[in-house]
Protein backbone atom coordinates (compact mmCIF):
# COMPACT_ATOMS: atom_id res chain seq x y z
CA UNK A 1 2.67 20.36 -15.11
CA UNK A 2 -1.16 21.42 -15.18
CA UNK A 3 -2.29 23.89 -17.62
CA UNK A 4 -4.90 25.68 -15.40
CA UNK A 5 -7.78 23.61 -13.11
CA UNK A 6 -10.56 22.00 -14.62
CA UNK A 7 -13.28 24.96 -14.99
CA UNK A 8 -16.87 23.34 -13.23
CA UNK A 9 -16.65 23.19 -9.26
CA UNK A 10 -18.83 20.52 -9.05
CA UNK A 11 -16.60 18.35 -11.13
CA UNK A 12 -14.08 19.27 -8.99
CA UNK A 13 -15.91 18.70 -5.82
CA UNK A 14 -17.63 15.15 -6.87
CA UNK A 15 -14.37 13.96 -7.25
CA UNK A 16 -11.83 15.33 -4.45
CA UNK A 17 -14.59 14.49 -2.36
CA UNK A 18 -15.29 10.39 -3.42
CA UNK A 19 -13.84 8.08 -0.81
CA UNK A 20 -12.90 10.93 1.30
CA UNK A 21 -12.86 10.85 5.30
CA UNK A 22 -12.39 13.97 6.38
CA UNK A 23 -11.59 17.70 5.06
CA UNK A 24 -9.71 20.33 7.59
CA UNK A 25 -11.70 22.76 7.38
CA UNK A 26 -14.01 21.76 4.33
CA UNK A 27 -15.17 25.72 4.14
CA UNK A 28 -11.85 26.58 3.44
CA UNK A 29 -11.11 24.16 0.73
CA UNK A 30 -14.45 25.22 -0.91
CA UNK A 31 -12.97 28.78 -0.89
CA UNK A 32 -9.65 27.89 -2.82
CA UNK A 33 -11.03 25.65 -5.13
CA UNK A 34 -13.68 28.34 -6.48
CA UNK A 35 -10.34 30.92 -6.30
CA UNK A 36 -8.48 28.68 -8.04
CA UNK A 37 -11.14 28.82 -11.22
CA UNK A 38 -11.31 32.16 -11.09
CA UNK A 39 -8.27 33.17 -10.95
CA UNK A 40 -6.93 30.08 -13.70
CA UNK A 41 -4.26 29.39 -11.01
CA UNK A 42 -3.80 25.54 -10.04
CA UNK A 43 -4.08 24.80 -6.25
CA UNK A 44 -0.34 23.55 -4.89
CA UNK A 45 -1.35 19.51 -3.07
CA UNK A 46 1.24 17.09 -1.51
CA UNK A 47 1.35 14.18 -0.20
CA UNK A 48 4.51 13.23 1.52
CA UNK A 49 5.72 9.30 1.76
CA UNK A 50 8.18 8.08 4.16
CA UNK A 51 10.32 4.93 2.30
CA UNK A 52 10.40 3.05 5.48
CA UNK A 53 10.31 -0.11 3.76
CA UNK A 54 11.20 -1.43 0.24
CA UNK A 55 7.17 -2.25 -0.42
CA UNK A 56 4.45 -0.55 -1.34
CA UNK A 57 1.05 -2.71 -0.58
CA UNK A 58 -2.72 -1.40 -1.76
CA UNK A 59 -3.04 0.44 1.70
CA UNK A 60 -0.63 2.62 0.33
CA UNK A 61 -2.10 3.51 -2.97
CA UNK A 62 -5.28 5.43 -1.54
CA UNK A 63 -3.69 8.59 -1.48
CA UNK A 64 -2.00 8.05 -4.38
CA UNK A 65 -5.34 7.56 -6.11
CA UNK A 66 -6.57 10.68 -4.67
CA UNK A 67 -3.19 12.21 -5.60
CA UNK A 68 -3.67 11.59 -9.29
CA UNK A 69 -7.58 13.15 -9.27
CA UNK A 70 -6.28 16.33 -8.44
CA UNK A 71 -3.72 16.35 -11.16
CA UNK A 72 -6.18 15.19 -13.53
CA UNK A 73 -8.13 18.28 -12.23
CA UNK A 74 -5.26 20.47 -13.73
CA UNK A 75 -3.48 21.07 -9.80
CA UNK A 76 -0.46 21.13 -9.83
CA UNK A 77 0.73 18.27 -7.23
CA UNK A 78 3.59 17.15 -5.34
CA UNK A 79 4.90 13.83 -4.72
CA UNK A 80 7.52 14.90 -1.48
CA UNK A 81 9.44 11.55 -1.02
CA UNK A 82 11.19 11.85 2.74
CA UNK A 83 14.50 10.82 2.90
CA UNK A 84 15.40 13.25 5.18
CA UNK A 85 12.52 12.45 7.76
CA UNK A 86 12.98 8.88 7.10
CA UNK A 87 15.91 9.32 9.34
CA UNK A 88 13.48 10.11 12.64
CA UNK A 89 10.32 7.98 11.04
CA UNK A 90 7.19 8.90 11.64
CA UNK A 91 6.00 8.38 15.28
CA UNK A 92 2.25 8.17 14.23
CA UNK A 93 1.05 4.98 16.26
CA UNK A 94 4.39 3.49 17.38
CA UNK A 95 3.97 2.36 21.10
CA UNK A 96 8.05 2.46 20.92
CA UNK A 97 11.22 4.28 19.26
CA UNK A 98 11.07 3.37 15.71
CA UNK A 99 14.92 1.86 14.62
CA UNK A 100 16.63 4.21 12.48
CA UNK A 101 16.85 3.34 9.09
CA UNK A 102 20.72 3.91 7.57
CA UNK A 103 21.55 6.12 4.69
CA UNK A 104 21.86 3.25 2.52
CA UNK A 105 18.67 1.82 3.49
CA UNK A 106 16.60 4.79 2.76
CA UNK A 107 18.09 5.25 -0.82
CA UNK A 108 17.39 1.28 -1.43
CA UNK A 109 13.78 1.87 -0.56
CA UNK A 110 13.67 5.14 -2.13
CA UNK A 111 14.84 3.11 -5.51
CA UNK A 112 11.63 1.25 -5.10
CA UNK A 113 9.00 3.89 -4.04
CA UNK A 114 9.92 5.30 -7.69
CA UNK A 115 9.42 2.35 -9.34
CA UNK A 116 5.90 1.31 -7.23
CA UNK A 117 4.65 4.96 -6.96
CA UNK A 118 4.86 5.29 -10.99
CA UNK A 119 2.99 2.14 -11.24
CA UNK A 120 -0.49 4.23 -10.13
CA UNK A 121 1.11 8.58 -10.83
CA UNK A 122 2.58 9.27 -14.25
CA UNK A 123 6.01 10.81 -12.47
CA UNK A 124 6.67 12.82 -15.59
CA UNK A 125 3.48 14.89 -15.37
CA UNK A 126 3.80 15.47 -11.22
CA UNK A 127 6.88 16.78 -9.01
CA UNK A 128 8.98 14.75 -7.15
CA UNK A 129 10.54 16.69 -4.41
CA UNK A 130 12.83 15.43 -1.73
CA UNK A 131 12.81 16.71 1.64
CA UNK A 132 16.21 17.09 2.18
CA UNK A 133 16.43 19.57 -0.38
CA UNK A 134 15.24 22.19 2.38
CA UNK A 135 15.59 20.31 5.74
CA UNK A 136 19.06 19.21 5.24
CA UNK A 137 20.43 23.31 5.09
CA UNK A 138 18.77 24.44 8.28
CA UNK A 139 21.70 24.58 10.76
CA UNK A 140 21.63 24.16 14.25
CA UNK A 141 20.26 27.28 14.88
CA UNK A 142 17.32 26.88 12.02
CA UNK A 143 16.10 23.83 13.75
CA UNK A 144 16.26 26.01 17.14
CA UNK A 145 14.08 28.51 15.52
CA UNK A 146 11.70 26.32 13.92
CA UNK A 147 11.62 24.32 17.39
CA UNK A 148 10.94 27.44 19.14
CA UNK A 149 7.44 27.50 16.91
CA UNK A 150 5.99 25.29 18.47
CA UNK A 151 5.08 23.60 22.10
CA UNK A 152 6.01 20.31 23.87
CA UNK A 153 2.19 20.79 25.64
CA UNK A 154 0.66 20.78 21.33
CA UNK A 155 2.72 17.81 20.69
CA UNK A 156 2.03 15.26 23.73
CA UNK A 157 -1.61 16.11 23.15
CA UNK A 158 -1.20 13.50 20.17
CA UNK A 159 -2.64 10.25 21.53
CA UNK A 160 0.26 8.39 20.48
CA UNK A 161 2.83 10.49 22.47
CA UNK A 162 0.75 11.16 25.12
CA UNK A 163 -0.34 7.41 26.06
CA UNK A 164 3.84 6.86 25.94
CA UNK A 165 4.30 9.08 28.41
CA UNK A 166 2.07 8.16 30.28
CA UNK A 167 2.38 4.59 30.56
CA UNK A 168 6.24 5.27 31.13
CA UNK A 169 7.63 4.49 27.46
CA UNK A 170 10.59 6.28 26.20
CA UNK A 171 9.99 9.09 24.03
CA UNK A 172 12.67 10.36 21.92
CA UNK A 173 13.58 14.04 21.16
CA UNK A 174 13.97 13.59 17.75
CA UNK A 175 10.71 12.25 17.47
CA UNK A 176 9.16 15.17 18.84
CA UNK A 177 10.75 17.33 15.93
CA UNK A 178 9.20 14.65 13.37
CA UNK A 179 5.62 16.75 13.15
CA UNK A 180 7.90 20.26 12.50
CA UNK A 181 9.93 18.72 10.17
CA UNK A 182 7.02 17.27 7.90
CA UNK A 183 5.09 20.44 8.43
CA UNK A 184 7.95 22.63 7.57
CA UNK A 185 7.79 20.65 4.34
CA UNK A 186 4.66 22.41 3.81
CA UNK A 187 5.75 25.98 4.28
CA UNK A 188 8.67 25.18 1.84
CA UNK A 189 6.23 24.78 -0.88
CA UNK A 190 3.65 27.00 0.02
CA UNK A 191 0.96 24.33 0.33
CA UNK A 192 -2.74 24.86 -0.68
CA UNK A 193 -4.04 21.11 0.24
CA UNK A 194 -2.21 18.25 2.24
CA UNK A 195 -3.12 14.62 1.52
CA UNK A 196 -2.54 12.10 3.80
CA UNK A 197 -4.65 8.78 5.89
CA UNK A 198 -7.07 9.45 8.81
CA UNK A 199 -4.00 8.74 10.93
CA UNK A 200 -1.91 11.46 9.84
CA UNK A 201 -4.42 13.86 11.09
CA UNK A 202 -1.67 15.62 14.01
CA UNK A 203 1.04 16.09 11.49
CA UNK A 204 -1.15 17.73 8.51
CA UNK A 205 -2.90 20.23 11.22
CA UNK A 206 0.79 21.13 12.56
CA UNK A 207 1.33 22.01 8.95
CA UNK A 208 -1.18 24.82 9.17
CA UNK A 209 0.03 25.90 12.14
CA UNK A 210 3.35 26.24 11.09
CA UNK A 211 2.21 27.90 7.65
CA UNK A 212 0.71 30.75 9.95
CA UNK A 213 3.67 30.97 11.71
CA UNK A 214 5.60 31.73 8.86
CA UNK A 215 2.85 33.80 7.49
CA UNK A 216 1.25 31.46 5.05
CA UNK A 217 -2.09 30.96 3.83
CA UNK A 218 -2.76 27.54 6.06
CA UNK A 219 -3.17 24.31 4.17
CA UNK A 220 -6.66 22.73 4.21
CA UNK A 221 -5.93 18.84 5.65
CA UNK A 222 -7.80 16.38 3.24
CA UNK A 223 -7.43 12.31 5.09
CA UNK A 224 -8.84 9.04 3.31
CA UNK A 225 -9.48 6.24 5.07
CA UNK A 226 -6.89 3.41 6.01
CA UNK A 227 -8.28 0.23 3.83
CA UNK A 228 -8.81 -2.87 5.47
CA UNK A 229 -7.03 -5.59 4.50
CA UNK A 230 -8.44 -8.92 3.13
CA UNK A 231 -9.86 -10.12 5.82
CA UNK A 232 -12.19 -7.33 6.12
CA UNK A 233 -11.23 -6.23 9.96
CA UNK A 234 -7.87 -5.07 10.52
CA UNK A 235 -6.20 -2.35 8.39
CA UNK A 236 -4.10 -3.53 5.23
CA UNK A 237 -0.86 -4.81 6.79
CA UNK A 238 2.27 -7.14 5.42
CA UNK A 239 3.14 -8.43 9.19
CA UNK A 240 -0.84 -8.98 9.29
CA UNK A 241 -1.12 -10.66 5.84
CA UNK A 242 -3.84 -9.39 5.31
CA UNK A 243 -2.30 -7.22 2.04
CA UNK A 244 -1.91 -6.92 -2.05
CA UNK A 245 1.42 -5.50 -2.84
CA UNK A 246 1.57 -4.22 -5.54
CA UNK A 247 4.63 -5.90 -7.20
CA UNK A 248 3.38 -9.24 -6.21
CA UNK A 249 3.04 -11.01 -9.66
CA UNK A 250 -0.16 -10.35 -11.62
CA UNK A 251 -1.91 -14.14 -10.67
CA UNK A 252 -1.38 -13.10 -6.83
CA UNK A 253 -2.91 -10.37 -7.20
CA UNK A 254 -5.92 -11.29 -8.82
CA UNK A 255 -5.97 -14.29 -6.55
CA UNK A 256 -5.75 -12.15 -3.40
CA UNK A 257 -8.58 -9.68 -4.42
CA UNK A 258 -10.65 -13.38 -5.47
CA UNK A 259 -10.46 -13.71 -1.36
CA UNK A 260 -11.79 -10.48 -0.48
CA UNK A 261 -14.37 -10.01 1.85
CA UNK A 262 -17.97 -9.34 -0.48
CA UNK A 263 -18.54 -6.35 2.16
CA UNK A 264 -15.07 -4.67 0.78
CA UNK A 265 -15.86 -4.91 -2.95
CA UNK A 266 -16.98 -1.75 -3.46
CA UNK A 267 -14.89 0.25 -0.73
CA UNK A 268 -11.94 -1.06 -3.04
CA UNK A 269 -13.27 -0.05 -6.15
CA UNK A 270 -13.93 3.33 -4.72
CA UNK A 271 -10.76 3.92 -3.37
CA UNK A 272 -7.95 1.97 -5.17
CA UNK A 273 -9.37 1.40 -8.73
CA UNK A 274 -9.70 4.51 -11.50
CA UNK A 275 -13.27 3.25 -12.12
CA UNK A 276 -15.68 6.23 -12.40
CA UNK A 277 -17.82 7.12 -9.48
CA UNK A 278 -21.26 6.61 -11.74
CA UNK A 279 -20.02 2.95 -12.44
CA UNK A 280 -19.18 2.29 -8.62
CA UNK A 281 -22.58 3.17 -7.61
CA UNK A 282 -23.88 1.06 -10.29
CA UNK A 283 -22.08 -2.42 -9.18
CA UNK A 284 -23.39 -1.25 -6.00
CA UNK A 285 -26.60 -1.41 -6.65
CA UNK A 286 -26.56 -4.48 -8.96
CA UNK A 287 -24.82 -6.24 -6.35
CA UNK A 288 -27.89 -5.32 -3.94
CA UNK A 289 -30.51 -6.48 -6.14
CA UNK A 290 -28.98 -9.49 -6.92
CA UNK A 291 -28.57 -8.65 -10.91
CA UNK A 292 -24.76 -8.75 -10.43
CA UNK A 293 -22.93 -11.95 -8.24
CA UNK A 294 -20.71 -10.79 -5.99
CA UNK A 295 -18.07 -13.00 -7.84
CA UNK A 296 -18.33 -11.45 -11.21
CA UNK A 297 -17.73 -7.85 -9.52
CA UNK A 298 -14.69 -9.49 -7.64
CA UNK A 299 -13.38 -10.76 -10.98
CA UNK A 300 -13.66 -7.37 -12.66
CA UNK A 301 -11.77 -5.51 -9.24
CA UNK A 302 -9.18 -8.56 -9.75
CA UNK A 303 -8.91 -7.72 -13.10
CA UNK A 304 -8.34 -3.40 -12.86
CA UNK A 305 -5.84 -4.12 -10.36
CA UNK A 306 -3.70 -6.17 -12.38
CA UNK A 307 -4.58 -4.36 -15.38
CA UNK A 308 -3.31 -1.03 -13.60
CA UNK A 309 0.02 -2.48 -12.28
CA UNK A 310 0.36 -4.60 -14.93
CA UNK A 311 -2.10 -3.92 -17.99
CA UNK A 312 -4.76 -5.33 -19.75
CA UNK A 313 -2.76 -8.62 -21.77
CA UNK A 314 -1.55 -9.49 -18.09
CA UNK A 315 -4.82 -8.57 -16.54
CA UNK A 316 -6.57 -11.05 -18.84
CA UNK A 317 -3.65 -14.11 -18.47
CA UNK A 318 -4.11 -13.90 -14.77
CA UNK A 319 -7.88 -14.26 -15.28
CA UNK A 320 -7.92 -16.96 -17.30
CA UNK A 321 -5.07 -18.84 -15.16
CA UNK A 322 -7.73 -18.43 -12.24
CA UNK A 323 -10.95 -19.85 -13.83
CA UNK A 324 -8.48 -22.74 -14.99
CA UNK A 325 -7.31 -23.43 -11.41
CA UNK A 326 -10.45 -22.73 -9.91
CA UNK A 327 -13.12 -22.91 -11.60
CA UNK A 328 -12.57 -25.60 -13.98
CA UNK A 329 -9.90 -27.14 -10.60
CA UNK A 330 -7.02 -27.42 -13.45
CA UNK A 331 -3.36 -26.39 -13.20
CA UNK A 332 -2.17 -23.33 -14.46
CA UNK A 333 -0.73 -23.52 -17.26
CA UNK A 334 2.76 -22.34 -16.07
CA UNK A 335 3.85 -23.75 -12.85
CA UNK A 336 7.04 -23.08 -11.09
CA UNK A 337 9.81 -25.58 -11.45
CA UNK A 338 11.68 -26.13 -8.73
CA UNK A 339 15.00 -28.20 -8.63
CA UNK A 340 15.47 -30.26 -5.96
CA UNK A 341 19.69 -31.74 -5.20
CA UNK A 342 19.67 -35.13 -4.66
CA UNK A 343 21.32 -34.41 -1.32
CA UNK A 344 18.06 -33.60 0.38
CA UNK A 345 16.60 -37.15 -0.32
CA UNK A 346 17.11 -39.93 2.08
CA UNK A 347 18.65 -42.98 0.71
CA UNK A 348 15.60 -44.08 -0.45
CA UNK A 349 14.52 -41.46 -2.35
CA UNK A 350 12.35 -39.77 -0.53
CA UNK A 351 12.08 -36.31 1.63
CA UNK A 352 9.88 -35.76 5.01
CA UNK A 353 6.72 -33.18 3.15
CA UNK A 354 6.78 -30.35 5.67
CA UNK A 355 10.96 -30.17 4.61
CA UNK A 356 9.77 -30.45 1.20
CA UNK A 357 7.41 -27.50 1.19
CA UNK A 358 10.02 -25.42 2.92
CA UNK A 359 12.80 -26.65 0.63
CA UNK A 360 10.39 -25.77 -2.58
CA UNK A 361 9.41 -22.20 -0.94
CA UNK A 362 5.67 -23.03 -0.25
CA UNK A 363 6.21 -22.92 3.10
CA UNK A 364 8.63 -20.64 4.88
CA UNK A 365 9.79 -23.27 7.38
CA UNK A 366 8.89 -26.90 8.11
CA UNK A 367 6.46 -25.71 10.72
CA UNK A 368 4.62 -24.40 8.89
CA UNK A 369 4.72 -26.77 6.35
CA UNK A 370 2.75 -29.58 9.24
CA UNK A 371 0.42 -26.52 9.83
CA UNK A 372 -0.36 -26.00 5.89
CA UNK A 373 -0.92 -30.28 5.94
CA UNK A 374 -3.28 -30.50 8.88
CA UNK A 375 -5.07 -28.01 7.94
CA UNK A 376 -5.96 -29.73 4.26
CA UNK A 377 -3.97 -27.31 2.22
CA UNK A 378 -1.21 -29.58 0.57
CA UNK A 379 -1.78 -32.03 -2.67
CA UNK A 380 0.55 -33.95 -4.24
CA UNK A 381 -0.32 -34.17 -8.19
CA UNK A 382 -4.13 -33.19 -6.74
CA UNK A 383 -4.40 -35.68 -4.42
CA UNK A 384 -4.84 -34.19 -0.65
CA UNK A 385 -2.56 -34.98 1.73
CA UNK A 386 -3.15 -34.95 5.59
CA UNK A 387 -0.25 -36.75 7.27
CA UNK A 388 2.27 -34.17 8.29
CA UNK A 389 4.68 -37.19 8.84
CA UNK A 390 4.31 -37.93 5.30
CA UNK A 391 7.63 -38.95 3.59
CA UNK A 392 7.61 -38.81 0.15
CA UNK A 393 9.48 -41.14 -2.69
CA UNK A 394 9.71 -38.05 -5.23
CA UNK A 395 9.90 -38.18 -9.43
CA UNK A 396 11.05 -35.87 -12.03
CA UNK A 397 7.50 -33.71 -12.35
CA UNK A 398 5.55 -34.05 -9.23
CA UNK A 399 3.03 -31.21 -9.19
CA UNK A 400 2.84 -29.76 -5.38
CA UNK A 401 0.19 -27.21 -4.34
CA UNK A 402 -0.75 -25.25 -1.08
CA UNK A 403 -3.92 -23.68 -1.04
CA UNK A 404 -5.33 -22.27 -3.94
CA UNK A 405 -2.26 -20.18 -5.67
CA UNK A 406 0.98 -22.36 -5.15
CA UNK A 407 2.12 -24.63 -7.08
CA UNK A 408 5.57 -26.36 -7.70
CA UNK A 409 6.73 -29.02 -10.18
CA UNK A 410 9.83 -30.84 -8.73
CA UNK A 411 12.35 -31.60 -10.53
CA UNK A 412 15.55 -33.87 -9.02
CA UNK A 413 18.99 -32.37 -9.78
CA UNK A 414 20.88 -36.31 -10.18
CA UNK A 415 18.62 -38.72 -11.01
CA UNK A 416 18.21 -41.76 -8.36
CA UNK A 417 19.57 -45.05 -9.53
């Protein structure tokens, strides 16, 4: 818990402000934070996270980021994990009714989210709260009064709902009540600051409303920005593939971030690395002038990535594993074994390659496995293969490799004769 707000408001501001989108209203967050100093009293900030799924990617860890800066700033924050919204799921930018997730499934993910989250916040110096702690109590007739707070006209002005409706997609009741209950999270802890991306933007400002309603002080709305993925255009996104997850070992990681875009490099050090804001601008610039390669500044992002989910012994393994493979085009060091029965060889020996990429894991089907060889991705102990009707007489120790990360050394459960 904070011991009273860092002192200098232009500390402060410098750094709730960096990588920022948008502030709701920005006057009134000026106002609170100078209160705050004066008065010695930490400012109350949440950021609420829906375990929707059992992974956390990069995306996710921008608000998390900005989470941490205010508790370094001596706020006391508030990590609200939902598993009692979980059980509508947030509407924001579904074109359809989200599935409802099971009891059983939200604990599972909520396992996770600890164990990801506390990979980027120190979870013994923040609060964890859980939303059910206050939603689940409210009775029938406490979700007809906190209904009654608000209008079905304010909530299909939200593009999402309203371009449902009016392109004749089913909109479900309980998704309506999703924006109340997230904002009612916000009059349960008498919020100062809500964090959340450029897409929550209708639920934070229904928080306000609903503070007022109960006679709160409203909430000032602070939104970063959704981080592209990889590839530089779309958002961050698993079904995309475009993403970093977190708990993706530390040589996928750094390998990922080697692929980034060189237009991204400092976005991501802005928003997803603790790398001072003096330092940022500095790569910056040396990147402009040429005095820094765009490489070397993607090899020091790869390397505070790992280093933060990771630390610094795995942070420097995974580089070195990279220059070997890639630089100096060696094997890593430590590659996979995979054990193959000798049930899945033909009688003489050998395997068809795109069955043997899917049987080894490099490939998640065989389909892919003749896409991944025509497009020049496989080699077999280095050599480049480009027949995807390739059948292979295998041996104890065969080195496979897709792309530039995956590798597999084979080894044959019975031996052949």
């Amino acid at each position: 818990m904070a011991s009273g707000p860092v002192s200098d408001f232009k500390t402060q501001w410098e750094t709730i402000t960096r990588g920022t989108a948008e502030i709701v209203p920005e006057e009134e967050l000026v106002q609170k934070l100078k209160r705050s100093i004066k008065q010695g009293k930490p400012l109350t900030v949440k950021l609420g996270l829906d375990p929707t799924a059992p992974d956390i990617h990069l995306g996710h860890t921008v608000v998390l980021h900005k989470l941490r800066q205010f508790q370094e700033l001596g706020h006391h924050v508030v990590l609200i994990l939902g598993d009692f919204t979980t059980r509508v799921g947030d509407p924001s930018g579904r074109s359809e009714i989200r599935k409802q997730l099971t009891e059983d499934q939200i604990l599972e993910n909520l396992a996770t989210y600890r164990e990801q989250v506390g990979k980027v916040l120190d979870l013994d110096k923040i609060e964890v709260a859980f939303n059910s702690t206050w939603l689940a109590p409210l009775n029938f007739a406490g979700v007809i009064e906190l209904a009654a707070k608000y209008t079905v006209a304010r909530v299909l002005e939200r593009d999402d709902f309203a371009k449902r409706y009016r392109d004749g997609y089913p909109i479900g009741v309980h998704e309506l009540l999703y924006p109340l209950m997230q904002a009612y999270d916000s009059v349960a802890l008498q919020a100062d600051v809500e964090l959340g991306g450029t897409d929550q933007k209708f639920n934070l400002l229904v928080g306000r409303d609903l503070q007022r309603e109960y006679g709160q002080e409203p909430q000032v709305a602070l939104m970063l920005p959704i981080l592209e993925g990889l590839d530089g255009v779309q958002k961050m996104s698993k079904s995309l593939g475009n993403y970093i997850g977190i708990s993706e070992p530390p040589k996928e990681i750094y390998g990922k971030t080697m692929s980034l875009c060189d237009e991204l490099i400092t976005r991501y050090f802005e928003l997803v690395t603790p790398v001072g804001t003096d330092e940022v601008n500095q790569i910056k610039q040396e990147m402009a002038t040429g005095v820094l390669h765009p490489r070397d500044a993607k090899m020091r992002l790869a390397r505070e990535l790992v280093a933060l989910f990771y630390g610094q012994e795995a942070a420097q393994k995974a580089e070195q594993d990279f220059v070997a493979v890639f630089q100096k085009r060696e094997a890593p060091e430590e590659i996979p074994e995979v054990s193959l029965p000798l049930a899945d060889l033909e009688p003489d020996g050998s395997i068809w390659l795109p069955k043997l990429l899917a049987k080894t894991g490099l490939a998640s089907g065989s389909s892919e496995g003749k896409r991944l060889i025509n497009q020049g991705a496989v080699k077999i102990d280095g050599e480049k293969v480009a027949d995807p009707d390739c059948h292979l007489v295998l041996r104890d120790g065969v080195v496979i490799s897709v792309g530039k990360r995956k590798f597999a050394r084979i080894s044959i459960e019975a031996h052949l004769s």
